[in-house]
PDB file of N, CA and C in Angstrom:
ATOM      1  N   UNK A   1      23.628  45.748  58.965  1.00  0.00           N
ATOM      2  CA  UNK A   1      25.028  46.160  58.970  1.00  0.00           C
ATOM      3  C   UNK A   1      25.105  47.686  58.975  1.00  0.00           C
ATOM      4  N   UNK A   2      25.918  48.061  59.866  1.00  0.00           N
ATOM      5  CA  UNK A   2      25.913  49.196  59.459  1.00  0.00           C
ATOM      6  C   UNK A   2      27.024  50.105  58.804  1.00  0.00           C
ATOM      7  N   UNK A   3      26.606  51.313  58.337  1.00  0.00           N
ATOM      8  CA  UNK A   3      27.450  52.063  57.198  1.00  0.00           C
ATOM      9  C   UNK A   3      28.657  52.784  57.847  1.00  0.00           C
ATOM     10  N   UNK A   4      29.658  52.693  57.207  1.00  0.00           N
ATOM     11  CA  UNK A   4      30.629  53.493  57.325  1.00  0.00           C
ATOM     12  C   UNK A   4      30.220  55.047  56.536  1.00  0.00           C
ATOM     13  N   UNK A   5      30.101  55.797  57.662  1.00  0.00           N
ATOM     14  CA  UNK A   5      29.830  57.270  57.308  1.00  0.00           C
ATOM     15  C   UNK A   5      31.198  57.812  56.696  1.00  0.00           C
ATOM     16  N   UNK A   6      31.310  58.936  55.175  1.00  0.00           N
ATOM     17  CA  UNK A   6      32.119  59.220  54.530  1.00  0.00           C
ATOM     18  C   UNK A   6      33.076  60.327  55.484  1.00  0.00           C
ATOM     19  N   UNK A   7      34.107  60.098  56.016  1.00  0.00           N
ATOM     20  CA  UNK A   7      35.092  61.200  56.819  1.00  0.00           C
ATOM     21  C   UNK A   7      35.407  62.866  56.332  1.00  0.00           C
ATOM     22  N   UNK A   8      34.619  63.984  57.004  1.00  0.00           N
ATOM     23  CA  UNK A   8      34.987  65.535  56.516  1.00  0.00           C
ATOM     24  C   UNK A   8      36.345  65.595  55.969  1.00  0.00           C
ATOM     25  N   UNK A   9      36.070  66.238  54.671  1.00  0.00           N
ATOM     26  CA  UNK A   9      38.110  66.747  54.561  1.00  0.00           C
ATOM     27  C   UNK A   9      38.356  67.502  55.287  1.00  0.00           C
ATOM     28  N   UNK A  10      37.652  68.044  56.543  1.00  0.00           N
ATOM     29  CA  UNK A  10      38.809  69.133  57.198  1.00  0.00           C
ATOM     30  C   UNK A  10      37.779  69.321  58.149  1.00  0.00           C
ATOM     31  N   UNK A  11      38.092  70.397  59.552  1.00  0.00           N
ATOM     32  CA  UNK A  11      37.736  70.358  60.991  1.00  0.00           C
ATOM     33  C   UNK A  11      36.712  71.230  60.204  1.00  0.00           C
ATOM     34  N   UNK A  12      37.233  72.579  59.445  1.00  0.00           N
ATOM     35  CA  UNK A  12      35.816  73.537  59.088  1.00  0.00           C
ATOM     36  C   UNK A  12      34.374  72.919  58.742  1.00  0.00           C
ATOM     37  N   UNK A  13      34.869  71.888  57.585  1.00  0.00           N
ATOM     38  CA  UNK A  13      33.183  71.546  57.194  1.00  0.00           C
ATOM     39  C   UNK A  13      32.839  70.340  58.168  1.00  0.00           C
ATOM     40  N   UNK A  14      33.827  69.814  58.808  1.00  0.00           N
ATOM     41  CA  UNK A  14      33.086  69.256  59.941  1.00  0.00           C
ATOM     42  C   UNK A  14      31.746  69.364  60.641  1.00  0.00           C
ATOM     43  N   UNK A  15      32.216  71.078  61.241  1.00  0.00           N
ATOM     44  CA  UNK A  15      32.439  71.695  61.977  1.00  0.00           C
ATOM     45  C   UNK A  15      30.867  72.351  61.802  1.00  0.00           C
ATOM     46  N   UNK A  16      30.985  73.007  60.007  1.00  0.00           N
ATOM     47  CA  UNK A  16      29.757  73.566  59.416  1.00  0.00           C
ATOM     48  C   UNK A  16      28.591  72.233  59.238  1.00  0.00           C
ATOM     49  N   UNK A  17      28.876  71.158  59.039  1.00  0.00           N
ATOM     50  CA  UNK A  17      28.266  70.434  58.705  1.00  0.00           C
ATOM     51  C   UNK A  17      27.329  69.725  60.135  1.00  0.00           C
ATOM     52  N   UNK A  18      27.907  69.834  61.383  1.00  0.00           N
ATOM     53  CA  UNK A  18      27.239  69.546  62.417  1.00  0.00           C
ATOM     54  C   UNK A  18      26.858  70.555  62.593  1.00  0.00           C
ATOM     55  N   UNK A  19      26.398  72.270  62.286  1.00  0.00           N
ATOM     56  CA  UNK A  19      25.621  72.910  62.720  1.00  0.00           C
ATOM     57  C   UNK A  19      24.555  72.965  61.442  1.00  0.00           C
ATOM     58  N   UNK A  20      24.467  72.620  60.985  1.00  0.00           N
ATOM     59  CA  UNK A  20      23.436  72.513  59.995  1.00  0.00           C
ATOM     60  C   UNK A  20      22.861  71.081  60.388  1.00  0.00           C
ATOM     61  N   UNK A  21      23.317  70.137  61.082  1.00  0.00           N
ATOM     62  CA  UNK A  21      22.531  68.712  61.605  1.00  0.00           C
ATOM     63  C   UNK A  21      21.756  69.394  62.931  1.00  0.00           C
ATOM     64  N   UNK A  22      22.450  70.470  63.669  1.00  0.00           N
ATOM     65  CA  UNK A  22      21.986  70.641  64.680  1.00  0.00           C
ATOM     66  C   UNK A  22      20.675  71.337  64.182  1.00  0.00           C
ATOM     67  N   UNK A  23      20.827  72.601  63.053  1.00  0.00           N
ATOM     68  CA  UNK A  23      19.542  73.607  63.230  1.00  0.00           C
ATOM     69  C   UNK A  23      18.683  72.221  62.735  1.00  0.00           C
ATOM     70  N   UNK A  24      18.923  71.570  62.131  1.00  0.00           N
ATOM     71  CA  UNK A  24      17.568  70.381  61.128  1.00  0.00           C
ATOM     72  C   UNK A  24      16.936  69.507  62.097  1.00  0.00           C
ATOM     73  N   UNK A  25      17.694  69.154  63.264  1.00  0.00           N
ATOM     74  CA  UNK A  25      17.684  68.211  64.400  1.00  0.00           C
ATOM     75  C   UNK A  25      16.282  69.356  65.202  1.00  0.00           C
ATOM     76  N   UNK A  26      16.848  70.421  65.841  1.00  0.00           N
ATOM     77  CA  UNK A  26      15.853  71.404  66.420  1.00  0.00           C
ATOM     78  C   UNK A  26      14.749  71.655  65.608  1.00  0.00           C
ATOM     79  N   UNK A  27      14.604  72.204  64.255  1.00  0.00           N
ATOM     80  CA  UNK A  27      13.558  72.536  63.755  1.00  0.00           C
ATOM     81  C   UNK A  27      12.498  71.434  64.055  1.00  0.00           C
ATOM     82  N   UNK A  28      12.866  69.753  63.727  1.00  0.00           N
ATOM     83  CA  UNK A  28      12.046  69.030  64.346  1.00  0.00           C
ATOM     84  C   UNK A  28      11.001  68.968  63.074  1.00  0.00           C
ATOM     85  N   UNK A  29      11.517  69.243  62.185  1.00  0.00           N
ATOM     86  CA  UNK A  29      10.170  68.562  60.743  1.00  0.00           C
ATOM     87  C   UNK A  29      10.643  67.547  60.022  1.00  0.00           C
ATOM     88  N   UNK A  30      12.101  66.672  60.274  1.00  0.00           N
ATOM     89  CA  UNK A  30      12.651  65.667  59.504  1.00  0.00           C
ATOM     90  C   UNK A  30      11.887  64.438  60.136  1.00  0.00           C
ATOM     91  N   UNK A  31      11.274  63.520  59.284  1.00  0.00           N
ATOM     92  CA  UNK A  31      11.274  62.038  60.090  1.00  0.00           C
ATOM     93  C   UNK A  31      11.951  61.534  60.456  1.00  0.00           C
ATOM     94  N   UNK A  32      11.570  61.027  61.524  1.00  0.00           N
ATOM     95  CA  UNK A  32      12.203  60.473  62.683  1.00  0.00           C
ATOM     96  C   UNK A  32      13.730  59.577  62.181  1.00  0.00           C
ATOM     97  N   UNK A  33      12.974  58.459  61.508  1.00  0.00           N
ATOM     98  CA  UNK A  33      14.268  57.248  60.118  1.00  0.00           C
ATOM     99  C   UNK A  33      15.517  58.767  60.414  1.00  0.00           C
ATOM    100  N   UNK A  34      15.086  59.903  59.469  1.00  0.00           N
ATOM    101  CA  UNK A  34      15.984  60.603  59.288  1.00  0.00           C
ATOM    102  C   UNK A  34      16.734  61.546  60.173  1.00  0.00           C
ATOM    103  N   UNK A  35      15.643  61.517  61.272  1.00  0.00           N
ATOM    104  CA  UNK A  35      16.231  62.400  62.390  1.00  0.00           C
ATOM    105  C   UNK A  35      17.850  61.461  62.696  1.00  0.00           C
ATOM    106  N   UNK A  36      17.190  60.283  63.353  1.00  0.00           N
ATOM    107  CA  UNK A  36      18.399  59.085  63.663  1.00  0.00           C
ATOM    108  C   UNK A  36      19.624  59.525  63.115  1.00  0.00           C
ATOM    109  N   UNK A  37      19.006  59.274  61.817  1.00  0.00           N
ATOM    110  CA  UNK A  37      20.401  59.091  60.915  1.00  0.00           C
ATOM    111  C   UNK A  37      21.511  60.095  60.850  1.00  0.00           C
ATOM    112  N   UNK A  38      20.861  61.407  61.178  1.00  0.00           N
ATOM    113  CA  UNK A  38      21.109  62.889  61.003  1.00  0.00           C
ATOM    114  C   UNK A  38      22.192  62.976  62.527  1.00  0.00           C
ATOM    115  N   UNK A  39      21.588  61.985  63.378  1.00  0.00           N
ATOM    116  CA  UNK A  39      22.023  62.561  64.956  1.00  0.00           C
ATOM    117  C   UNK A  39      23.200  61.573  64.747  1.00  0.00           C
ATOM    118  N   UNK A  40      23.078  60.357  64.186  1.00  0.00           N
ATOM    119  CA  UNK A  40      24.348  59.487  64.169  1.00  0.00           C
ATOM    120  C   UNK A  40      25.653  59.946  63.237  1.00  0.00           C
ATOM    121  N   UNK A  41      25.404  60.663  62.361  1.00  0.00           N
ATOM    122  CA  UNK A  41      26.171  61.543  61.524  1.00  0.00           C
ATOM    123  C   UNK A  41      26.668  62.722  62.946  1.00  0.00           C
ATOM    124  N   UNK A  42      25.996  63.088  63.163  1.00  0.00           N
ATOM    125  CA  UNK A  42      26.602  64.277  64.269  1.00  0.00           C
ATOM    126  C   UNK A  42      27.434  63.833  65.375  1.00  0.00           C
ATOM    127  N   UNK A  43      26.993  63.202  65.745  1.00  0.00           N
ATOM    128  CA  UNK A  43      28.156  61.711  66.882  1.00  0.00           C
ATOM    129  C   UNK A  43      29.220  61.500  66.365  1.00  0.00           C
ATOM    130  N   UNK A  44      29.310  61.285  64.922  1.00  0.00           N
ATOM    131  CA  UNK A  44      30.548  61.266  63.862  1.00  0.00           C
ATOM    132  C   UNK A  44      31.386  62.208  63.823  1.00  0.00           C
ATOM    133  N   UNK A  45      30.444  62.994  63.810  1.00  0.00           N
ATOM    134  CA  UNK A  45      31.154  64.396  63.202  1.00  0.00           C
ATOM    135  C   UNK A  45      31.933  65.156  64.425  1.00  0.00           C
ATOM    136  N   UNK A  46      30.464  64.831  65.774  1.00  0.00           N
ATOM    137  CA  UNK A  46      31.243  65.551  66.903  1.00  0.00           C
ATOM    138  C   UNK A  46      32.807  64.614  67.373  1.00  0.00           C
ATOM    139  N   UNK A  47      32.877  63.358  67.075  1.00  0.00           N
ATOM    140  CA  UNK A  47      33.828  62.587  68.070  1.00  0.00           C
ATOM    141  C   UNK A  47      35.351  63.045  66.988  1.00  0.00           C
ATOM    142  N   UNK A  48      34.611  63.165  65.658  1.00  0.00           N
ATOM    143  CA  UNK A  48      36.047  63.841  64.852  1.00  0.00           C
ATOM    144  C   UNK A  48      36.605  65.155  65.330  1.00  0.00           C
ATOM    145  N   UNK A  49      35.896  66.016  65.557  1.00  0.00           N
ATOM    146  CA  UNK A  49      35.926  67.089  66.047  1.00  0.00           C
ATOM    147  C   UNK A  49      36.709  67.317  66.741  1.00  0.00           C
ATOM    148  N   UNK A  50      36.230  66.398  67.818  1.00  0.00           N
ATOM    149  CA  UNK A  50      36.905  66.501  69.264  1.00  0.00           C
ATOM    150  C   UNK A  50      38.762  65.901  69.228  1.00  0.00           C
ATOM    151  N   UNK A  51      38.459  64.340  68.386  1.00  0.00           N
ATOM    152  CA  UNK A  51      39.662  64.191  67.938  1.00  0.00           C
ATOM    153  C   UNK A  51      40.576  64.947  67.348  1.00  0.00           C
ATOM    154  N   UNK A  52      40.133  66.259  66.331  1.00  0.00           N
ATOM    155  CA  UNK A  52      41.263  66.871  65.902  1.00  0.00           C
ATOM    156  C   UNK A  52      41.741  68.019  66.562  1.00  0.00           C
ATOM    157  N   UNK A  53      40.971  68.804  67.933  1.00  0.00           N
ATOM    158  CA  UNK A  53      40.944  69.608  68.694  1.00  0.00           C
ATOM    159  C   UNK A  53      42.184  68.867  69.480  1.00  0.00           C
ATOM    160  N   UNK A  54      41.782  67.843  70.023  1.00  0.00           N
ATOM    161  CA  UNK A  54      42.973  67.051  70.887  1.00  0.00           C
ATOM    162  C   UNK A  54      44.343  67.058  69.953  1.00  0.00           C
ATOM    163  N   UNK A  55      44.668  66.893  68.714  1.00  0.00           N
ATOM    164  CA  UNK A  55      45.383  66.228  68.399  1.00  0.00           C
ATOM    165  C   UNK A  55      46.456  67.787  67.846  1.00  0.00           C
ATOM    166  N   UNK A  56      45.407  68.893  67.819  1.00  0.00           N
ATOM    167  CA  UNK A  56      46.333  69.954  67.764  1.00  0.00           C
ATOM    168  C   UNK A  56      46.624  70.399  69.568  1.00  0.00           C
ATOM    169  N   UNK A  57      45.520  70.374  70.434  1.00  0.00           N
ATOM    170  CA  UNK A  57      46.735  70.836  71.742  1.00  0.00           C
ATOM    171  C   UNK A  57      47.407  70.098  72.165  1.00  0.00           C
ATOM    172  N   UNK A  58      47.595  68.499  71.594  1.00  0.00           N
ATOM    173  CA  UNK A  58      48.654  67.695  71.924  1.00  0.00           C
ATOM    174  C   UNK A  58      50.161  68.500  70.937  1.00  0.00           C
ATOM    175  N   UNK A  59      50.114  69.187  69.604  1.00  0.00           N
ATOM    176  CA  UNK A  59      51.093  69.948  69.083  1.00  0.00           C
ATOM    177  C   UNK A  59      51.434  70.864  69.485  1.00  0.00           C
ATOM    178  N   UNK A  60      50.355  71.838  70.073  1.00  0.00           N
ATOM    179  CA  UNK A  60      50.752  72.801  70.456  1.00  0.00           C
ATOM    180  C   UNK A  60      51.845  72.838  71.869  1.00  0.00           C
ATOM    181  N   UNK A  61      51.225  71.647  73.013  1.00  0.00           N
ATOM    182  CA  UNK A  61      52.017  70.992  74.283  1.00  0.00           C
ATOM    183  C   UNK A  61      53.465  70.812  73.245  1.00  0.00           C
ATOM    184  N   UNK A  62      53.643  70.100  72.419  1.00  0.00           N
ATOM    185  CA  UNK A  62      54.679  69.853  72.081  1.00  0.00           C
ATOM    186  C   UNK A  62      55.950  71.063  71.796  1.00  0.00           C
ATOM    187  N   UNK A  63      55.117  71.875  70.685  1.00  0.00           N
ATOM    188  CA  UNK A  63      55.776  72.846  70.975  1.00  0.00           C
ATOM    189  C   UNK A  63      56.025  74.081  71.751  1.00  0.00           C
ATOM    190  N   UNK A  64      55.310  73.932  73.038  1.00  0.00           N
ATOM    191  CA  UNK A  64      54.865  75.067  73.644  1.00  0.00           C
ATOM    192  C   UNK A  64      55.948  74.523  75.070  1.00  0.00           C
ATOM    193  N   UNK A  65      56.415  73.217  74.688  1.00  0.00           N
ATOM    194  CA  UNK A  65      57.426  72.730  75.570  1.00  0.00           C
ATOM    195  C   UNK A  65      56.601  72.028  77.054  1.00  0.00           C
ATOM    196  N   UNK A  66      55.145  71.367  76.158  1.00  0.00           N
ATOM    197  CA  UNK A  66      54.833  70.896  77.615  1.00  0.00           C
ATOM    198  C   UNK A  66      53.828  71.132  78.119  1.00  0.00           C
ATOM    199  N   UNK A  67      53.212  72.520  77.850  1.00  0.00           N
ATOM    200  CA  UNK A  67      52.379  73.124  78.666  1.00  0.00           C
ATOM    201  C   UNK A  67      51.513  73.920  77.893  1.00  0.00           C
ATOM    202  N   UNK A  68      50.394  74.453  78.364  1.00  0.00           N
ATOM    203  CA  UNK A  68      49.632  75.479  77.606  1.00  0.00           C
ATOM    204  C   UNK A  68      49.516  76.534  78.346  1.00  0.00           C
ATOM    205  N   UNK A  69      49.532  77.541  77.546  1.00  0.00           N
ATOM    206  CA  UNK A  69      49.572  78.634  78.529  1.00  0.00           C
ATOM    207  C   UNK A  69      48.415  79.651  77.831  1.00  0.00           C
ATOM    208  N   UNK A  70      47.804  80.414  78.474  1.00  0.00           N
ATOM    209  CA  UNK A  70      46.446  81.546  78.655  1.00  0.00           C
ATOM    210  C   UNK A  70      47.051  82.622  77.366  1.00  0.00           C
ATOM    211  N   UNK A  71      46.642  82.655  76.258  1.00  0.00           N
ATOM    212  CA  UNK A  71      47.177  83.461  74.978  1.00  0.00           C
ATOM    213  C   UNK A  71      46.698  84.707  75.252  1.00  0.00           C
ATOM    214  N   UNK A  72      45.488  85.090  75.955  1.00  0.00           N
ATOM    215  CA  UNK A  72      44.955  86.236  76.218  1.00  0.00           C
ATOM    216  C   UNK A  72      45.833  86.993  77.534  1.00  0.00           C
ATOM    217  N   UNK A  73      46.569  86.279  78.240  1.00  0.00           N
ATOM    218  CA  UNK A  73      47.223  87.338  79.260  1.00  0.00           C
ATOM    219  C   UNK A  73      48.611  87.551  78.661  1.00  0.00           C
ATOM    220  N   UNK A  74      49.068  89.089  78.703  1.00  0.00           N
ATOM    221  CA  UNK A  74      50.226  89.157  77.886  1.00  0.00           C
ATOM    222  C   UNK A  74      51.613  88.645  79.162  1.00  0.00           C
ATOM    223  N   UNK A  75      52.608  88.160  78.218  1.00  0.00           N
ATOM    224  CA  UNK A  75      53.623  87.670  78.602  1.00  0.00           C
ATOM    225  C   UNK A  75      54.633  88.479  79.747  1.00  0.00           C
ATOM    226  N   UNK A  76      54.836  87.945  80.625  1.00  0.00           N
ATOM    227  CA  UNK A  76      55.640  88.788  82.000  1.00  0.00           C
ATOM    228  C   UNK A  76      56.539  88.604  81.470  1.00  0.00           C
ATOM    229  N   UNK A  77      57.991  89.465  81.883  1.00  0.00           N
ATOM    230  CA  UNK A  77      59.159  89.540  82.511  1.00  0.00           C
ATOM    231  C   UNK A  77      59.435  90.660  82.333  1.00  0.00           C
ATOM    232  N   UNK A  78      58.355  91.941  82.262  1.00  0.00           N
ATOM    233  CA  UNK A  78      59.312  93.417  81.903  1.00  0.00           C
ATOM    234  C   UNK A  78      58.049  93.847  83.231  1.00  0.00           C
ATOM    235  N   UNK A  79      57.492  93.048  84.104  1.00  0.00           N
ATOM    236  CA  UNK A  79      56.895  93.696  85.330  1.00  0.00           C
ATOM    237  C   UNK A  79      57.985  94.701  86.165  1.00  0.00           C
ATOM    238  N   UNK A  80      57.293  95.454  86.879  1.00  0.00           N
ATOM    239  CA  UNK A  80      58.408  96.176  87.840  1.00  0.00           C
ATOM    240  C   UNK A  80      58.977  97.205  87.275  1.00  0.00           C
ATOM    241  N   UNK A  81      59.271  97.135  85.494  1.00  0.00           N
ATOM    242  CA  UNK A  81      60.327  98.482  85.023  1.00  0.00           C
ATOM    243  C   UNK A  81      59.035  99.509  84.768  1.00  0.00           C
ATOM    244  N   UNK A  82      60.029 100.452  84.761  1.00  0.00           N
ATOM    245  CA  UNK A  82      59.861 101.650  84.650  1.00  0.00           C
ATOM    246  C   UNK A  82      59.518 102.520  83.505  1.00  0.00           C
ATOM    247  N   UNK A  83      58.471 102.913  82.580  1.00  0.00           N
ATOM    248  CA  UNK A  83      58.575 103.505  81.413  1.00  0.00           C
ATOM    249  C   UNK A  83      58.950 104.625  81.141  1.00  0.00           C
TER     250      UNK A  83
END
């Protein structure tokens, strides 16, 4: 049977917690039993991840009226004037 893995309280230690599976996964000195277990925890961790990434640009669409827009290019409508 298998275990219900315990759910992160939040995206951060998610977040921290799959890069610390990742460096343990690479270093490559855990047994194997534990490698598994380590990578199936990270599958967890990544598919939460991903779920709460989605579930804020589905808010942000909401309030952004729809759409997402590029935060790094600054906002037009004063093109053309004159300083």
């Amino acid at each position: 049977m298998k275990a219900i893995s315990k759910p992160p309280p939040s995206f951060e230690a998610a977040l921290q917690e799959l890069e610390g599976i990742v460096q343990t996964l690479e270093g490559g000195g855990a047994p194997l039993e534990d490698s598994l277990k380590a990578y199936e925890r990270g599958v967890s961790l990544l598919d939460y991840c991903q779920a709460t990434l989605g579930q804020a640009e589905q808010k942000i669409r909401i309030l952004d009226n729809g759409s997402l827009r590029d935060l790094a290019r600054p906002a037009t409508g004063s093109e053309g004037e004159a300083s």
